[in-house]
C-alpha atoms as a PDB file:
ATOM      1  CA  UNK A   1       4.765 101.942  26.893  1.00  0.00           C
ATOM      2  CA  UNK A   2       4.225  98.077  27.112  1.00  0.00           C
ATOM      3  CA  UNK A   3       4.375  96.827  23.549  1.00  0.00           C
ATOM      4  CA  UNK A   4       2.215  93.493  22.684  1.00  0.00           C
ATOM      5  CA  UNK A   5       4.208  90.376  21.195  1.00  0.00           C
ATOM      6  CA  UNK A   6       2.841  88.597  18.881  1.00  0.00           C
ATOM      7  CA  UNK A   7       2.469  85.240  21.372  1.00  0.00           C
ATOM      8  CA  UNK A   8       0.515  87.165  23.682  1.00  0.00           C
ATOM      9  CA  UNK A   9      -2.418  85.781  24.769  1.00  0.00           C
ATOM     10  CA  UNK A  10      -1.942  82.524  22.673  1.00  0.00           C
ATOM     11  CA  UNK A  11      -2.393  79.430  24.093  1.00  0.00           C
ATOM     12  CA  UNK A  12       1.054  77.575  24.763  1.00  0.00           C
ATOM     13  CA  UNK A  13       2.311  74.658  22.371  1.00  0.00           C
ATOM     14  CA  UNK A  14      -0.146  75.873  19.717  1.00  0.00           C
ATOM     15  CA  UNK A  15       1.314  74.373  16.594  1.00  0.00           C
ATOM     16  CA  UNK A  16      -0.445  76.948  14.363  1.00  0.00           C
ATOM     17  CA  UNK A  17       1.910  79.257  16.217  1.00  0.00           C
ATOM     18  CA  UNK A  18       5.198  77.720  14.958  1.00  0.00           C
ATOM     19  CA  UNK A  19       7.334  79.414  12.203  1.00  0.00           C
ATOM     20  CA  UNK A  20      10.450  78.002  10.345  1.00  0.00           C
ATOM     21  CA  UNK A  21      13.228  80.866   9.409  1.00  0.00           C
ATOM     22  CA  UNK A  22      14.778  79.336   6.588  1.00  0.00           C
ATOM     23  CA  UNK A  23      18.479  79.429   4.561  1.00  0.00           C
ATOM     24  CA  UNK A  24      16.593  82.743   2.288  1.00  0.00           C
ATOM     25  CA  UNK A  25      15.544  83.764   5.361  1.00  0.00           C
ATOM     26  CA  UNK A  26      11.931  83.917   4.690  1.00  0.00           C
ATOM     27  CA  UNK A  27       9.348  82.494   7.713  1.00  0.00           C
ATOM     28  CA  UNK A  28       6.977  79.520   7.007  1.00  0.00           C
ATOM     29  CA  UNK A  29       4.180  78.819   8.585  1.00  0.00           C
ATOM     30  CA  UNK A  30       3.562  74.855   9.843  1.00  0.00           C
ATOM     31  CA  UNK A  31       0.777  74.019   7.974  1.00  0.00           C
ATOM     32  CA  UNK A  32       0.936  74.667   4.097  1.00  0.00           C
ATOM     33  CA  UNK A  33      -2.121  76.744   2.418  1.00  0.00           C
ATOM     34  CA  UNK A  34      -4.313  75.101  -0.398  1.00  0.00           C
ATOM     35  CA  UNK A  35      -4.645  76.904  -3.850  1.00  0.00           C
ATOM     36  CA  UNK A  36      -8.791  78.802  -3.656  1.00  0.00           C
ATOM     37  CA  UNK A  37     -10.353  77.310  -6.492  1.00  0.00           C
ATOM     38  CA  UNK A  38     -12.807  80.424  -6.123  1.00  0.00           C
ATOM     39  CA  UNK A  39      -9.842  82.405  -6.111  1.00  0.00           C
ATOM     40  CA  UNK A  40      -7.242  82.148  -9.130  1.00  0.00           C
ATOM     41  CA  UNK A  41      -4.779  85.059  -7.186  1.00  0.00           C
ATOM     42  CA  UNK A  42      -4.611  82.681  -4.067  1.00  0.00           C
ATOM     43  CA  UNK A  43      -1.242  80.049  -4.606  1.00  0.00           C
ATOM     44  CA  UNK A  44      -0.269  77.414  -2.971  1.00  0.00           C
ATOM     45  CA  UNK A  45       2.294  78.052  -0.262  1.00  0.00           C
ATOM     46  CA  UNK A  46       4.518  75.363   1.442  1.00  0.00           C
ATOM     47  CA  UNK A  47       4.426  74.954   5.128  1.00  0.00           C
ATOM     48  CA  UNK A  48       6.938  73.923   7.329  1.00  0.00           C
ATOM     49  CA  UNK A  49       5.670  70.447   8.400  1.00  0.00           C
ATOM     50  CA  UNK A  50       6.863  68.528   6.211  1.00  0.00           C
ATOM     51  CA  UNK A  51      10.705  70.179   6.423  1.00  0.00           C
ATOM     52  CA  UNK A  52      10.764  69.768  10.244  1.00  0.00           C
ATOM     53  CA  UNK A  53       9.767  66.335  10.345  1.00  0.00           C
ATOM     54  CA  UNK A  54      12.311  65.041   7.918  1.00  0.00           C
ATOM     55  CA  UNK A  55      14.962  67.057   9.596  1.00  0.00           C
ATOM     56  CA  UNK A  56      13.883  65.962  12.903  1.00  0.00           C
ATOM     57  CA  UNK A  57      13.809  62.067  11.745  1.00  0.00           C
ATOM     58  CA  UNK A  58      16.845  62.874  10.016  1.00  0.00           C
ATOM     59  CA  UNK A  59      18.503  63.614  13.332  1.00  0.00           C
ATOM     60  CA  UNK A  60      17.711  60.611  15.049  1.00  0.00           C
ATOM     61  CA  UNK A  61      18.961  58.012  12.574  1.00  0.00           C
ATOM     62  CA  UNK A  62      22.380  59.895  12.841  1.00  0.00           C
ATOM     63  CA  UNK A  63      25.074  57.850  14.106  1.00  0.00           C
ATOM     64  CA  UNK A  64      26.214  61.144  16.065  1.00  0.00           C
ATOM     65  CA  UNK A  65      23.792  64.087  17.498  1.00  0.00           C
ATOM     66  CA  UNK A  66      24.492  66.910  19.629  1.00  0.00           C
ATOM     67  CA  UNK A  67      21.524  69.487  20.031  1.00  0.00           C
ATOM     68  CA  UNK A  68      22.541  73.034  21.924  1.00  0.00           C
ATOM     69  CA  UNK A  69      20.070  75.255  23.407  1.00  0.00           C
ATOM     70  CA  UNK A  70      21.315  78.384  24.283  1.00  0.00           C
ATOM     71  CA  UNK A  71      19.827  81.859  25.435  1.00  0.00           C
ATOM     72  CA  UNK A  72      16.322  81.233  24.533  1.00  0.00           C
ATOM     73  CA  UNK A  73      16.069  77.666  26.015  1.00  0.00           C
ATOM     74  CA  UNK A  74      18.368  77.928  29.205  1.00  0.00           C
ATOM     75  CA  UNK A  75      17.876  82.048  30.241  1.00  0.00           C
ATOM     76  CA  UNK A  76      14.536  81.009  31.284  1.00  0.00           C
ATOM     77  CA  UNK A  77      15.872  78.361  33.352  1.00  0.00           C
ATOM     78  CA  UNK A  78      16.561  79.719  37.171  1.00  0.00           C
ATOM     79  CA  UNK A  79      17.836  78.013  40.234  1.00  0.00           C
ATOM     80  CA  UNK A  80      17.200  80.044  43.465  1.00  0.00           C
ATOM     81  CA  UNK A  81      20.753  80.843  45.048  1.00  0.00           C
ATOM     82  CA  UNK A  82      22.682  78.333  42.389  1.00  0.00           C
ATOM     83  CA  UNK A  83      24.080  79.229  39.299  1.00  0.00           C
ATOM     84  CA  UNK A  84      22.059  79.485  36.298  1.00  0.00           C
ATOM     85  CA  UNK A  85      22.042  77.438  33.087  1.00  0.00           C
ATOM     86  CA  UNK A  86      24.998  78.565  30.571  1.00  0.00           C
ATOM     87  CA  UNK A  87      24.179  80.403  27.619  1.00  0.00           C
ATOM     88  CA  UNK A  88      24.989  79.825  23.769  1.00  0.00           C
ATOM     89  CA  UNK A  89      27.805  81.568  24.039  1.00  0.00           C
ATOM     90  CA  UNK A  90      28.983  78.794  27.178  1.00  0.00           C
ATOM     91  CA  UNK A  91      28.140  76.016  25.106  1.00  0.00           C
ATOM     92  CA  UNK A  92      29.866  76.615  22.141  1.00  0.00           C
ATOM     93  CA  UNK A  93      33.265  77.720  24.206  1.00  0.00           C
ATOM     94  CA  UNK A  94      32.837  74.089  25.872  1.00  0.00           C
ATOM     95  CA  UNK A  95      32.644  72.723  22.394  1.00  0.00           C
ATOM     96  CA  UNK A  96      35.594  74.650  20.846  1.00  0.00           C
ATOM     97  CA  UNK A  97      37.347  73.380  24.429  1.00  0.00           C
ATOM     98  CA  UNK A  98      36.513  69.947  24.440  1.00  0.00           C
ATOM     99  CA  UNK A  99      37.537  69.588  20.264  1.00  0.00           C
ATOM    100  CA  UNK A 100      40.047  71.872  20.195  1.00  0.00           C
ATOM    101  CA  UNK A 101      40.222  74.809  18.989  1.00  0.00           C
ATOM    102  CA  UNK A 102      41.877  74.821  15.184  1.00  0.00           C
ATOM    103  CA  UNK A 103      39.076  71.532  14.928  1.00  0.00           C
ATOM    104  CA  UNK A 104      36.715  74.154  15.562  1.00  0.00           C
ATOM    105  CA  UNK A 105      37.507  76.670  13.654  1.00  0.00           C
ATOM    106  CA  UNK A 106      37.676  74.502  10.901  1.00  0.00           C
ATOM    107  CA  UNK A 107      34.118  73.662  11.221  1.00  0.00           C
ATOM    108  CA  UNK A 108      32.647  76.738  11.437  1.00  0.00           C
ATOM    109  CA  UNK A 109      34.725  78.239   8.533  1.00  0.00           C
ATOM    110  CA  UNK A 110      32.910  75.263   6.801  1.00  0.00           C
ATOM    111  CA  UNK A 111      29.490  76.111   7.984  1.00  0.00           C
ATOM    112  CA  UNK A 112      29.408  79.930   8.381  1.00  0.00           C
ATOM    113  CA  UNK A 113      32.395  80.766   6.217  1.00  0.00           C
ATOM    114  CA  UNK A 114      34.124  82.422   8.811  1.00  0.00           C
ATOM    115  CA  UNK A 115      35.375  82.340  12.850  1.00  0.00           C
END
């Protein structure tokens, strides 16, 4: 049984497409929705524009920025008969390696509340 995904058959780099998972782990959409004036049950609802813009703008006035892809960026990656790209899993053990490990820990005790 082949089971359809929900990108199938989109276009590619469709911004309408993208979704934000946020901290409460709810999914918004990029563009916000208007209140219906024809419809008093219809809301408002927030997109994500707005938070992905300021984060993103946020990240390039940092002093310091290190961005890791992992599995869903690099698996796709192939070189014929060379190795392949490293997955999160590589990255983040080159991270712990290069800072050291207790330094490491540290941080993501800080950030995930545990190792």
């Amino acid at each position: 049984v082949i089971l359809k995904t929900f990108w199938e058959g989109e276009p590619t780099g469709k911004k309408e497409l993208l979704r934000l998972l946020t901290r409460d782990g709810k999914w918004l959409r990029w563009d916000g929705e208007k209140e219906d004036p024809d419809d008093p049950k219809k809301k408002p609802k927030a997109g994500c524009k707005d938070q992905v813009e300021e984060a993103l703008l946020a990240a390039l006035h940092s002093t310091n920025v290190v961005v890791l892809l992992g599995s869903g960026a690099s698996f796709s990656a192939k070189n014929d008969g060379g190795p392949n790209a490293p997955g999160m899993w590589h990255l983040w053990e080159a991270v712990k390696n290069g800072c050291g490990e207790a330094a490491f820990n540290d941080i993501a005790k800080s950030v995930i509340g545990h190792v």
